[in-house]
C-alpha atoms as a PDB file:
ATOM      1  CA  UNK A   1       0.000   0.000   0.000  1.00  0.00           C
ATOM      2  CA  UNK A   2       1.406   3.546  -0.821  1.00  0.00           C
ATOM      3  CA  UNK A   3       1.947   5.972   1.745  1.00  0.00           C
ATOM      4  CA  UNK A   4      -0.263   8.328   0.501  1.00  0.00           C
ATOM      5  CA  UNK A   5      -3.569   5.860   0.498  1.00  0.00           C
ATOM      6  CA  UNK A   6      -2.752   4.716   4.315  1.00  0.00           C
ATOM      7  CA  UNK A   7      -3.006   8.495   5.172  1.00  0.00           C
ATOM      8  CA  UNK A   8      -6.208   9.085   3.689  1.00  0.00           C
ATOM      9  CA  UNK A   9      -7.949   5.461   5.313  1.00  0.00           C
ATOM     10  CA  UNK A  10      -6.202   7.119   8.520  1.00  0.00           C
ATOM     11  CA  UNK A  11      -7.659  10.082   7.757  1.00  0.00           C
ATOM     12  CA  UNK A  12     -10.893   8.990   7.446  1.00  0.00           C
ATOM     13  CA  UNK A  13     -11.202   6.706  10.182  1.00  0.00           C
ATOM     14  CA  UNK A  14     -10.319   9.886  12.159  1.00  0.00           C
ATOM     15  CA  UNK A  15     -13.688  11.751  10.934  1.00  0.00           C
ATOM     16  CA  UNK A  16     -15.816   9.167  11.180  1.00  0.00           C
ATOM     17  CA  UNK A  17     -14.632   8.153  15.122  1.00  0.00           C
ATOM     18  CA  UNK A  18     -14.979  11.804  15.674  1.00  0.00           C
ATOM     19  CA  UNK A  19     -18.836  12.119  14.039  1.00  0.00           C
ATOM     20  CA  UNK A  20     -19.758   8.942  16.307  1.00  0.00           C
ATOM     21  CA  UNK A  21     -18.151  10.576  19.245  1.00  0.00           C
ATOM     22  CA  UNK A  22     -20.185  14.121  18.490  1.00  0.00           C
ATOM     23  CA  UNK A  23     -23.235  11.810  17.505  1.00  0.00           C
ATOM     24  CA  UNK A  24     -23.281   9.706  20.417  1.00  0.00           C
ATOM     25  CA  UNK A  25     -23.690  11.751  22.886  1.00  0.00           C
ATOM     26  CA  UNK A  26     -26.833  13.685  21.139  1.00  0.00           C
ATOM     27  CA  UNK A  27     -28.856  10.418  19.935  1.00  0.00           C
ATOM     28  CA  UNK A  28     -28.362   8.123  22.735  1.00  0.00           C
ATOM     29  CA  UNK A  29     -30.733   9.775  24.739  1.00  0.00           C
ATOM     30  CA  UNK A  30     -33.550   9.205  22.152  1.00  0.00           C
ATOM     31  CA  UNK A  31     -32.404   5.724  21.679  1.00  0.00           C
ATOM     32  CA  UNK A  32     -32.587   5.234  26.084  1.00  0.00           C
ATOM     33  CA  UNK A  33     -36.237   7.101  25.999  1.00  0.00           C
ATOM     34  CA  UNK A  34     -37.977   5.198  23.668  1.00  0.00           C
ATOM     35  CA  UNK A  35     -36.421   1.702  24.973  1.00  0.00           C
ATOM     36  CA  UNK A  36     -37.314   2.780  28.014  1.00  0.00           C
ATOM     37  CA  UNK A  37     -41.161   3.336  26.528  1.00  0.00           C
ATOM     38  CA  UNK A  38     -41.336   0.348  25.595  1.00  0.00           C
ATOM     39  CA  UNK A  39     -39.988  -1.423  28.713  1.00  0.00           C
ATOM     40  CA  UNK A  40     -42.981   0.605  30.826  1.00  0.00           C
ATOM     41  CA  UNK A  41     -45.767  -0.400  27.993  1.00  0.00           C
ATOM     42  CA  UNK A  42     -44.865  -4.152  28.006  1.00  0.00           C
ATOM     43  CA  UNK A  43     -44.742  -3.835  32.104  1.00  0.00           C
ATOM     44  CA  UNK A  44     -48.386  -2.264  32.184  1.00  0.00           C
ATOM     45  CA  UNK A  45     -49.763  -4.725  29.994  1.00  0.00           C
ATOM     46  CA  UNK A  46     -48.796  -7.376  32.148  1.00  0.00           C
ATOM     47  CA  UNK A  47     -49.791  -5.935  35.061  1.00  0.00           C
ATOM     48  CA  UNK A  48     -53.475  -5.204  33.601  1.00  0.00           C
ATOM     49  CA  UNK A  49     -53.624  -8.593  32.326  1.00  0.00           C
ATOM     50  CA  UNK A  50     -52.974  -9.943  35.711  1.00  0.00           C
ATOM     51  CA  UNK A  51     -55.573  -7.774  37.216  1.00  0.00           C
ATOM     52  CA  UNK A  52     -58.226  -7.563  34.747  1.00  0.00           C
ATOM     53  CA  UNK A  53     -57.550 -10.983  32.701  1.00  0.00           C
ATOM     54  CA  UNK A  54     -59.206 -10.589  29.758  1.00  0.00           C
ATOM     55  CA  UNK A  55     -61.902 -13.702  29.127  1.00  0.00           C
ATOM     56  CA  UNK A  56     -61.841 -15.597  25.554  1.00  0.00           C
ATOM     57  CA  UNK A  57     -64.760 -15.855  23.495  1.00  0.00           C
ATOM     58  CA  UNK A  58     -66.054 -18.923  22.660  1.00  0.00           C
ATOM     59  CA  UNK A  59     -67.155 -19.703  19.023  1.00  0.00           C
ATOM     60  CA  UNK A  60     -70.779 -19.298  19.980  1.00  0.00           C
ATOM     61  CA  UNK A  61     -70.336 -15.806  21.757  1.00  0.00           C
ATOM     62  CA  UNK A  62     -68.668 -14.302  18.494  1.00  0.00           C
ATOM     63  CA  UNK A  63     -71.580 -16.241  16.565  1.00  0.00           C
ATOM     64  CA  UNK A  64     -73.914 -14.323  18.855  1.00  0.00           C
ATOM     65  CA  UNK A  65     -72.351 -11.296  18.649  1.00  0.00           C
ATOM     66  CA  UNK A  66     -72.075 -10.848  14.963  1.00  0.00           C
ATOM     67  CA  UNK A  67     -75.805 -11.761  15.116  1.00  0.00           C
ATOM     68  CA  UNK A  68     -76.824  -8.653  17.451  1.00  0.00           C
ATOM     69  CA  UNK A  69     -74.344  -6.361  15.386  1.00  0.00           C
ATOM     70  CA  UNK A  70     -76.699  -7.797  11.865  1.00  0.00           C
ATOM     71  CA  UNK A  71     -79.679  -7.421  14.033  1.00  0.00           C
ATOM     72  CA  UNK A  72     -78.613  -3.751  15.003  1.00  0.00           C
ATOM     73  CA  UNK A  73     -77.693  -2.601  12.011  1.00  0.00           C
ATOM     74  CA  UNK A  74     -80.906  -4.266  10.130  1.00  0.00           C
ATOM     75  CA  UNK A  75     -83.052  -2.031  12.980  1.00  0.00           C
ATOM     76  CA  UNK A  76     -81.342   0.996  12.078  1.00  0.00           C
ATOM     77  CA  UNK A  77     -81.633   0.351   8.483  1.00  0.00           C
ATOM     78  CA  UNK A  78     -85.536  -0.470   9.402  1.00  0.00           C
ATOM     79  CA  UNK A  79     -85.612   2.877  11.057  1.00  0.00           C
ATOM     80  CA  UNK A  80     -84.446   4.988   8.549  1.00  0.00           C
ATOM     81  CA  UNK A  81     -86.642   3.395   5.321  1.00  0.00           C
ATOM     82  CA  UNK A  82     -89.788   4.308   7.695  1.00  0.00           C
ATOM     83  CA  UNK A  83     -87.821   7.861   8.291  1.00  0.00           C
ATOM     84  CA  UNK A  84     -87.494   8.101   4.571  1.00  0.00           C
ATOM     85  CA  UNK A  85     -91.570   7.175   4.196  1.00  0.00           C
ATOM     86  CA  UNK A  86     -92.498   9.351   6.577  1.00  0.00           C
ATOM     87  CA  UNK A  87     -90.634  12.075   5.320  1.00  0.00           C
ATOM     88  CA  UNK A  88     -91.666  11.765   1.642  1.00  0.00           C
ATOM     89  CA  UNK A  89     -95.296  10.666   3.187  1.00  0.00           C
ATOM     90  CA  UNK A  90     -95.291  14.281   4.563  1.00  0.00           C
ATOM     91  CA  UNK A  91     -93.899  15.767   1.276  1.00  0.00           C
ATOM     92  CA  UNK A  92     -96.881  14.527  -0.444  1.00  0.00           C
ATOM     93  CA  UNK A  93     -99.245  15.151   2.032  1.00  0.00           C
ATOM     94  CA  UNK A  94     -98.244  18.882   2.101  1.00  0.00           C
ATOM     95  CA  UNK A  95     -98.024  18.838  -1.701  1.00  0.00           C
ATOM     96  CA  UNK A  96    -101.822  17.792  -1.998  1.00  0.00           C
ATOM     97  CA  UNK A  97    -102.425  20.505   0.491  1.00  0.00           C
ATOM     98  CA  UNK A  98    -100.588  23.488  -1.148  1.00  0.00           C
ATOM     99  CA  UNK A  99    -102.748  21.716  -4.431  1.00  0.00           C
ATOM    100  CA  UNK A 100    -105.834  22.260  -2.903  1.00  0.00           C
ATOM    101  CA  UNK A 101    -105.086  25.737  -1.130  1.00  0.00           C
ATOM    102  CA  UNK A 102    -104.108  26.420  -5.305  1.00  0.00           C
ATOM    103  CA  UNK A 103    -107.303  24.651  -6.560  1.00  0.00           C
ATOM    104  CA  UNK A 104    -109.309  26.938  -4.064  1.00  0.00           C
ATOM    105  CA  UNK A 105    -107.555  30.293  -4.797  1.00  0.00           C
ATOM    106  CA  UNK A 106    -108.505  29.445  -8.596  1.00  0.00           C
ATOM    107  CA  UNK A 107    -111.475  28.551  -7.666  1.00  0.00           C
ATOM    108  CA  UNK A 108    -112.096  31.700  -5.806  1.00  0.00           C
ATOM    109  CA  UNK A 109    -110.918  34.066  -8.042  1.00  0.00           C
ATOM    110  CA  UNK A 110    -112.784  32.430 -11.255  1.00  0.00           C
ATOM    111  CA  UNK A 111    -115.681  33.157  -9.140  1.00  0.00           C
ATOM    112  CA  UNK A 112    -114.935  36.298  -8.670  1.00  0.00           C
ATOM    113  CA  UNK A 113    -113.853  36.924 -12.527  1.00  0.00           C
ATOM    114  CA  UNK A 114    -117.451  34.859 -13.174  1.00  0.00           C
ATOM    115  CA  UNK A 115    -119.542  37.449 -11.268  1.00  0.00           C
ATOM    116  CA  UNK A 116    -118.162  40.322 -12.418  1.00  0.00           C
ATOM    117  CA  UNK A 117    -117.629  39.517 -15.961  1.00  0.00           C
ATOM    118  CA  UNK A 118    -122.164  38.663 -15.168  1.00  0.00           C
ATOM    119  CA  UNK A 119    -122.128  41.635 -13.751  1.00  0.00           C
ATOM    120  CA  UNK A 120    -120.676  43.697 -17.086  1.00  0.00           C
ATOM    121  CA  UNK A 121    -122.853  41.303 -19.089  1.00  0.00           C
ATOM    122  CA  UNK A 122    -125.655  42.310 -17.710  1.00  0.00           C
ATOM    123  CA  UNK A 123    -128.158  44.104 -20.429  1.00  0.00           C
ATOM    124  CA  UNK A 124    -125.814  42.556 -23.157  1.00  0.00           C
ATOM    125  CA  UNK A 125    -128.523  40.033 -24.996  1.00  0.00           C
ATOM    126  CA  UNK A 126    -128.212  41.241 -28.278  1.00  0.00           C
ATOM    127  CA  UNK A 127    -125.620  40.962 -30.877  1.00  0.00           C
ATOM    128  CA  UNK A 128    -124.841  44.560 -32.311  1.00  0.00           C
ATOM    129  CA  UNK A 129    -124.125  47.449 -29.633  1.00  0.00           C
ATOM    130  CA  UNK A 130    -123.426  50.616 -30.670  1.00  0.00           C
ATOM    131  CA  UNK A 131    -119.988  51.688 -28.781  1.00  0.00           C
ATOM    132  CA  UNK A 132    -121.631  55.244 -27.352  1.00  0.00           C
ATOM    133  CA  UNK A 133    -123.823  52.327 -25.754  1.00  0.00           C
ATOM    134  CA  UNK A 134    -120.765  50.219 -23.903  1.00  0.00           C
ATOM    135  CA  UNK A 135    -120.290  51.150 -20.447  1.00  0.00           C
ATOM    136  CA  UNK A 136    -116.999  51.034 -18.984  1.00  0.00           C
ATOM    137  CA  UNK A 137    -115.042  47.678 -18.330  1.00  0.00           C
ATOM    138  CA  UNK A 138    -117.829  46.091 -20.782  1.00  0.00           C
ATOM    139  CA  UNK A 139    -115.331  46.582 -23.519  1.00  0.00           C
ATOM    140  CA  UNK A 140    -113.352  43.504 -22.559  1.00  0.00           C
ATOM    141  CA  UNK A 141    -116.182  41.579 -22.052  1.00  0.00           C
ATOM    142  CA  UNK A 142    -117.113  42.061 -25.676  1.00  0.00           C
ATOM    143  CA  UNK A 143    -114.172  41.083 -27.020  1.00  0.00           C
ATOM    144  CA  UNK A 144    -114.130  37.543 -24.687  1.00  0.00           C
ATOM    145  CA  UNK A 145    -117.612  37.020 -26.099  1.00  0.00           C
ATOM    146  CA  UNK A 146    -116.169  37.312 -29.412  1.00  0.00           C
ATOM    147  CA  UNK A 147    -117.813  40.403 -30.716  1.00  0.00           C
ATOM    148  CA  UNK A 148    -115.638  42.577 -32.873  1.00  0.00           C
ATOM    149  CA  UNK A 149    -115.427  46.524 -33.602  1.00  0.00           C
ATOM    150  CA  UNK A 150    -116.948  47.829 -36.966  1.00  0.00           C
ATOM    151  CA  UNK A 151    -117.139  51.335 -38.158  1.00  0.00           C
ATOM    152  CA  UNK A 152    -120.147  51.471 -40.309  1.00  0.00           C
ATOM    153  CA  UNK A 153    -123.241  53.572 -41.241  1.00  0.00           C
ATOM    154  CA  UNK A 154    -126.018  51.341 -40.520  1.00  0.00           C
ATOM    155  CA  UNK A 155    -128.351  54.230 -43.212  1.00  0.00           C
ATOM    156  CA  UNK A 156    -125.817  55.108 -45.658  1.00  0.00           C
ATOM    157  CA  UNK A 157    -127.124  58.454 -44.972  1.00  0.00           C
ATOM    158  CA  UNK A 158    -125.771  59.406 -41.412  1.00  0.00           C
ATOM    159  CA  UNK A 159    -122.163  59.987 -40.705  1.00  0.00           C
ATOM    160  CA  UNK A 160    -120.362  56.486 -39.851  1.00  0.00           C
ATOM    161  CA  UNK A 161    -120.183  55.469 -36.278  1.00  0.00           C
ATOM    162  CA  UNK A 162    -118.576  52.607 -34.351  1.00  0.00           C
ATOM    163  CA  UNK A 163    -120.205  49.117 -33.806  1.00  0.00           C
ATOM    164  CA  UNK A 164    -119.525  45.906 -31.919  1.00  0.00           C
ATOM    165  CA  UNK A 165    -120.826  43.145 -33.744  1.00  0.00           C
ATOM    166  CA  UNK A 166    -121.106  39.575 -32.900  1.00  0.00           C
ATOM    167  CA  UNK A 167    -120.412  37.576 -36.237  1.00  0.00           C
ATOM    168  CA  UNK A 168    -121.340  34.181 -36.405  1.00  0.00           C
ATOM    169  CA  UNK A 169    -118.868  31.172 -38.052  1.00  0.00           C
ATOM    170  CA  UNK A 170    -117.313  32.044 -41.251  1.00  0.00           C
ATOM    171  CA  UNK A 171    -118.798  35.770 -41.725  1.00  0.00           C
ATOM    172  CA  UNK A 172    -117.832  38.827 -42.141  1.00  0.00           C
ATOM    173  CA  UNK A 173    -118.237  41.886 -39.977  1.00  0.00           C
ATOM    174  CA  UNK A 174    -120.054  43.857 -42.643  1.00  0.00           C
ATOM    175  CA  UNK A 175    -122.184  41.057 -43.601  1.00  0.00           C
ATOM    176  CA  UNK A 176    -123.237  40.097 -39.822  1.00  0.00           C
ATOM    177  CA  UNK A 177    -123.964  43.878 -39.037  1.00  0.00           C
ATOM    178  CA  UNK A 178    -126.573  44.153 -41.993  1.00  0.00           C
ATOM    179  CA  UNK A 179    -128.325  40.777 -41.000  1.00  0.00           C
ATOM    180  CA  UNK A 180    -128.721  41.772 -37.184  1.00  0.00           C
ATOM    181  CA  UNK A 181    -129.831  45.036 -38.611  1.00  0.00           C
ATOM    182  CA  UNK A 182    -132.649  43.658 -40.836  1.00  0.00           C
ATOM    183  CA  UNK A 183    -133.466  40.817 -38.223  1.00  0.00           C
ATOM    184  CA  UNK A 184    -134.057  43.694 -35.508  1.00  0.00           C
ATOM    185  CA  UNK A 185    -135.838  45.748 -38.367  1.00  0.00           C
ATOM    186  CA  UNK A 186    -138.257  42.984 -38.886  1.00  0.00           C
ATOM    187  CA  UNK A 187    -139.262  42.147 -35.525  1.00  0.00           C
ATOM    188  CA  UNK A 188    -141.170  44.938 -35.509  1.00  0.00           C
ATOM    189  CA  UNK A 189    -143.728  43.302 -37.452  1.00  0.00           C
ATOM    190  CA  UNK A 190    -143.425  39.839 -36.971  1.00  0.00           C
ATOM    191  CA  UNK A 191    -141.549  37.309 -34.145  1.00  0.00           C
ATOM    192  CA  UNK A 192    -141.212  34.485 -36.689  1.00  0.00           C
ATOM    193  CA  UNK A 193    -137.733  35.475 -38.092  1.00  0.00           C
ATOM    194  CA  UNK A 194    -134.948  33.009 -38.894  1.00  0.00           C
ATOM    195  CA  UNK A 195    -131.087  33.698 -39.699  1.00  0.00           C
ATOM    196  CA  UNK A 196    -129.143  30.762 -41.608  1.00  0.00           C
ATOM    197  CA  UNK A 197    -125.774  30.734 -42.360  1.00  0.00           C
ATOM    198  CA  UNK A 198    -125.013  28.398 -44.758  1.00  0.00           C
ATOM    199  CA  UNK A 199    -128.457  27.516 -46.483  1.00  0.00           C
ATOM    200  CA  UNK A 200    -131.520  29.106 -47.500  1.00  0.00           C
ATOM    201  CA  UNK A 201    -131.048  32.985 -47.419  1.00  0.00           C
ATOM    202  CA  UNK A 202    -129.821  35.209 -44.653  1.00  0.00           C
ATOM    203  CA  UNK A 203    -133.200  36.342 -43.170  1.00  0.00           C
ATOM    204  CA  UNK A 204    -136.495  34.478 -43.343  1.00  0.00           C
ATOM    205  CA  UNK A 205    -139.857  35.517 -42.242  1.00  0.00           C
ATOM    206  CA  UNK A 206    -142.888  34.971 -42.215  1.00  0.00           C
ATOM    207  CA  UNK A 207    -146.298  36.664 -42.061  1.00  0.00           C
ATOM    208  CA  UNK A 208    -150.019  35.227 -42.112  1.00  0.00           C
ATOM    209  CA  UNK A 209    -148.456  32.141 -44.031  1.00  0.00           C
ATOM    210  CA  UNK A 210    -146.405  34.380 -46.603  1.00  0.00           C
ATOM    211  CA  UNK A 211    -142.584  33.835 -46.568  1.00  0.00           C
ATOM    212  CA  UNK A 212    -140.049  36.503 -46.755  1.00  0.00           C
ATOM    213  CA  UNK A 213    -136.304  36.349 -47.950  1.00  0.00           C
ATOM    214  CA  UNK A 214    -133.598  38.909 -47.340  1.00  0.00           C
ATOM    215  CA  UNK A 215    -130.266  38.203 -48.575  1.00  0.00           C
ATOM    216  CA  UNK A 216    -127.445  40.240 -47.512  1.00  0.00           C
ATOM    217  CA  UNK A 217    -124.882  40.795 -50.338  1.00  0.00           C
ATOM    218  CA  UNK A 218    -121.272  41.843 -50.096  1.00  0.00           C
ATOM    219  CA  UNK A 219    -120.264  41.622 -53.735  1.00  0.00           C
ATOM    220  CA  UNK A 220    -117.893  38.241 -52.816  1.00  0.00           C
ATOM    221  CA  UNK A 221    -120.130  36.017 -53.797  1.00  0.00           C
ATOM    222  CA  UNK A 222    -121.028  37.606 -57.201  1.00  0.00           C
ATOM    223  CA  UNK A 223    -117.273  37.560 -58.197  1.00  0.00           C
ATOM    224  CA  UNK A 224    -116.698  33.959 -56.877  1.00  0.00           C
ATOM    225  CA  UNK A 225    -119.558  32.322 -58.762  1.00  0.00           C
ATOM    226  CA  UNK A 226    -122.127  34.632 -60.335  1.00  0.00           C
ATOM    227  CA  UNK A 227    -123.970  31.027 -61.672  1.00  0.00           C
ATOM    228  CA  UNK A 228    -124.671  29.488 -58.309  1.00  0.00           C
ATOM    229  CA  UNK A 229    -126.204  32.977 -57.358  1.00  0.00           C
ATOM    230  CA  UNK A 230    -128.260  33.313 -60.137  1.00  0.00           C
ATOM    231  CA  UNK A 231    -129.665  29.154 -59.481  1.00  0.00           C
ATOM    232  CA  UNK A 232    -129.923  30.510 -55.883  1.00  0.00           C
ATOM    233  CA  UNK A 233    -132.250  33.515 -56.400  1.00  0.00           C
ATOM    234  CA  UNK A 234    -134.163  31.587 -58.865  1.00  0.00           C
ATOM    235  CA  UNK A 235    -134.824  29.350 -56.091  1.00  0.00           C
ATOM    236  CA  UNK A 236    -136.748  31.699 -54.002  1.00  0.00           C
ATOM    237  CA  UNK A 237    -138.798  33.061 -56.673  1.00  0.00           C
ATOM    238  CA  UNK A 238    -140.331  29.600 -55.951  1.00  0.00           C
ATOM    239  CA  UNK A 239    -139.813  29.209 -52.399  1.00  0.00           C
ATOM    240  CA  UNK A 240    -140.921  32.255 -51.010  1.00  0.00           C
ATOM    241  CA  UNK A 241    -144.028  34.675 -51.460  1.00  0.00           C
ATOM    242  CA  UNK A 242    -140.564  37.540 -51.833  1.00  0.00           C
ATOM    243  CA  UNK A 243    -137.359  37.910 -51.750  1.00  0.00           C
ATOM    244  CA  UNK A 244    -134.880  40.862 -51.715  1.00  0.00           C
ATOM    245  CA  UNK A 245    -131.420  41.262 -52.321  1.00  0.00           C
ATOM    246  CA  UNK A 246    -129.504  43.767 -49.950  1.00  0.00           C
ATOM    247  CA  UNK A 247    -126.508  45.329 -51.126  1.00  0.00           C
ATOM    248  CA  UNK A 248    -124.664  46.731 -48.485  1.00  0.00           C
ATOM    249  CA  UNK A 249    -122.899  49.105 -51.007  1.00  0.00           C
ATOM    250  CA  UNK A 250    -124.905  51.109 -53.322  1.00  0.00           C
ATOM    251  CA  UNK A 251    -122.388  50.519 -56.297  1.00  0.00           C
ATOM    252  CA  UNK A 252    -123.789  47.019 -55.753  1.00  0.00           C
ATOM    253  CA  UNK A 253    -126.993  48.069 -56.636  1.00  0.00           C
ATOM    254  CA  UNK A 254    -126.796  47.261 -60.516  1.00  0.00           C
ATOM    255  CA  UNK A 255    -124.841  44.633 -60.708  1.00  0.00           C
ATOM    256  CA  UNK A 256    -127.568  42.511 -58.770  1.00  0.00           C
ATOM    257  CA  UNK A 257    -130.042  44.014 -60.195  1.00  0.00           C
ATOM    258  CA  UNK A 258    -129.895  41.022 -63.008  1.00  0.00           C
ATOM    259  CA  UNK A 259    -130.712  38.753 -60.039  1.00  0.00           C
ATOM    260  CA  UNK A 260    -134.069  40.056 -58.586  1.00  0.00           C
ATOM    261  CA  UNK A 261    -135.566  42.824 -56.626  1.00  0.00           C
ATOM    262  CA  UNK A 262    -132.390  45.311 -54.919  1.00  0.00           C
ATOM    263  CA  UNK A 263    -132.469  47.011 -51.991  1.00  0.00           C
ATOM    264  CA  UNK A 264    -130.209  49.302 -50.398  1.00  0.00           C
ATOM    265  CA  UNK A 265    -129.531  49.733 -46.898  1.00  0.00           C
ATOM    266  CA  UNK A 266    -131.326  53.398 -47.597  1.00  0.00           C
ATOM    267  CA  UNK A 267    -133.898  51.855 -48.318  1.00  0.00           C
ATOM    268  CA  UNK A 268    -134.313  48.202 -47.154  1.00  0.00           C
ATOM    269  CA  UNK A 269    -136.636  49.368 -44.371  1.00  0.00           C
ATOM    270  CA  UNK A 270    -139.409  51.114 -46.341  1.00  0.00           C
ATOM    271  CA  UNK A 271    -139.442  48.354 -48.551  1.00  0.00           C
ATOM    272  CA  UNK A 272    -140.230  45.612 -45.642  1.00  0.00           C
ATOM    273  CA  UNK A 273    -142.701  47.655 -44.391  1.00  0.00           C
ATOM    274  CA  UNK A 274    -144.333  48.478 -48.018  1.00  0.00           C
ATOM    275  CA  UNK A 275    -144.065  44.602 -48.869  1.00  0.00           C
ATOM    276  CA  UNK A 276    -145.736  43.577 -45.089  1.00  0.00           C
ATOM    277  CA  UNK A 277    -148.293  46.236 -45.489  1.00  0.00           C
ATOM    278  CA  UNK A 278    -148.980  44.801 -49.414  1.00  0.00           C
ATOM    279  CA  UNK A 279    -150.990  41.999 -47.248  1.00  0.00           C
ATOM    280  CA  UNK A 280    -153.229  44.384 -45.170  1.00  0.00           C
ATOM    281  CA  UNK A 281    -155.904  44.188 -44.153  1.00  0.00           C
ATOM    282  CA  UNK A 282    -155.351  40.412 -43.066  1.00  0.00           C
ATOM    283  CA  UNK A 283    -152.361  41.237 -41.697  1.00  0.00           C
ATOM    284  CA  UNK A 284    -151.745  40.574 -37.745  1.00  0.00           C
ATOM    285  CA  UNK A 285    -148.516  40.851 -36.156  1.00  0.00           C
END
């Protein structure tokens, strides 16, 4: 071995003695404490077992033990389904009531709703109102009942005012005004009056046995199919003592005038009453 390796194994040997004499001194008490733990914990556990010997379990006690902790932990699993049940038993319990209390509020205020929308219906039995004639908070009404606003002149002569008019399924607003407005015009004379609104013409009357006809005539049905109007009008020649043709325009006038007798909405009244007083003096109303 070379000089200089032996000093450096001497060398090192020297450190390392050294560390384990600095080293020593500061771990060695660690080392003596926890020993010393130990020592004292395996002492006290032979002195408790000597005076509180613990007692083995035979096979049947851990049997019967296991049982009580299944039993146990079925019971609490018991308890908290019926906790569950309950709970949602009382969800749905106060569900149905807040149902009813909602049910009951409806209820209430439809009632409410019912009597006063009675109460703005009251005095409405026909089916044309002039508007001067609507009284506050009946407009609304109206328009649930399905009547519909209509400026018109119900003469041709006055000034036009506003209407609400009640049409009936598949007719216009012009068109149901003028029938209303004949219907009313004619119960003056006579209570047997009948509106159609598909077949047979728009107003129907009758007086001592003689039937009357009134058809109401925009102009649409003259442009759609002039030859099913003429069959039509041809048909109450036959069917009815009269007939007239209203024209709720008085440019109208002449272009039905091919068709049969023409009235205007001028003068659709005095006609009725010359054609009803025609059958005097038999007539009764």
């Amino acid at each position: 071995m070379k000089g200089a390796d032996a000093f450096d194994i001497y060398v090192g040997g020297a450190l390392v003695l050294i560390g384990l004499a600095i080293a020593i001194p500061l771990v060695l008490p660690y080392v003596i404490g926890i020993a010393l733990a130990y020592v004292i914990f395996w002492v006290w556990g032979a002195i408790a077992g000597l005076l509180w010997p613990r007692k083995r379990l035979t096979r049947e006690e851990v049997h019967r033990r296991a049982e009580e902790a299944r039993k146990e932990m079925k019971a609490q699993e018991a308890a908290e389904r019926e906790e569950e049940r309950l709970r949602r038993q009382g969800q749905i319990a106060r569900f149905e009531l807040e149902k009813r209390k909602r049910e009951e509020e409806i209820a209430r205020w439809d009632a409410i709703q019912k009597a006063e929308r009675n109460e703005h219906l009251a005095g409405l039995t026909r089916n044309v109102y002039p508007e001067v004639l609507v009284k506050p908070g009946q407009t609304g009404v109206l328009l649930a009942e399905g009547y519909q606003r209509i400026k018109i002149s119900p003469d041709g002569r006055s000034g036009a005012e506003y209407y609400w008019v009640k049409p009936r399924f598949n007719e216009g607003l012009e068109h149901a005004f003028f029938c209303y407005t004949v219907e009313d015009e004619v119960k003056n004379f006579t209570k047997e009056v009948q509106l159609h609104t598909s077949d047979g013409p728009d107003v129907v009357f009758t007086i001592n046995d003689k039937r009357f006809a009134i058809d109401v005539e925009t102009g649409s049905n003259e442009k759609r199919n002039p030859i099913m109007l003429r069959k039509r009008f041809n048909n109450y020649r036959e069917w009815y003592h009269q007939f007239f043709i209203l024209v709720t325009r008085k440019k109208l006038k002449y272009r039905y005038a091919k068709y049969g007798p023409v009235v205007t909405r001028a003068t659709f009244r005095e006609t009725i009453k010359k054609a009803i007083d025609s059958l005097a003096p038999s007539r009764t109303q």
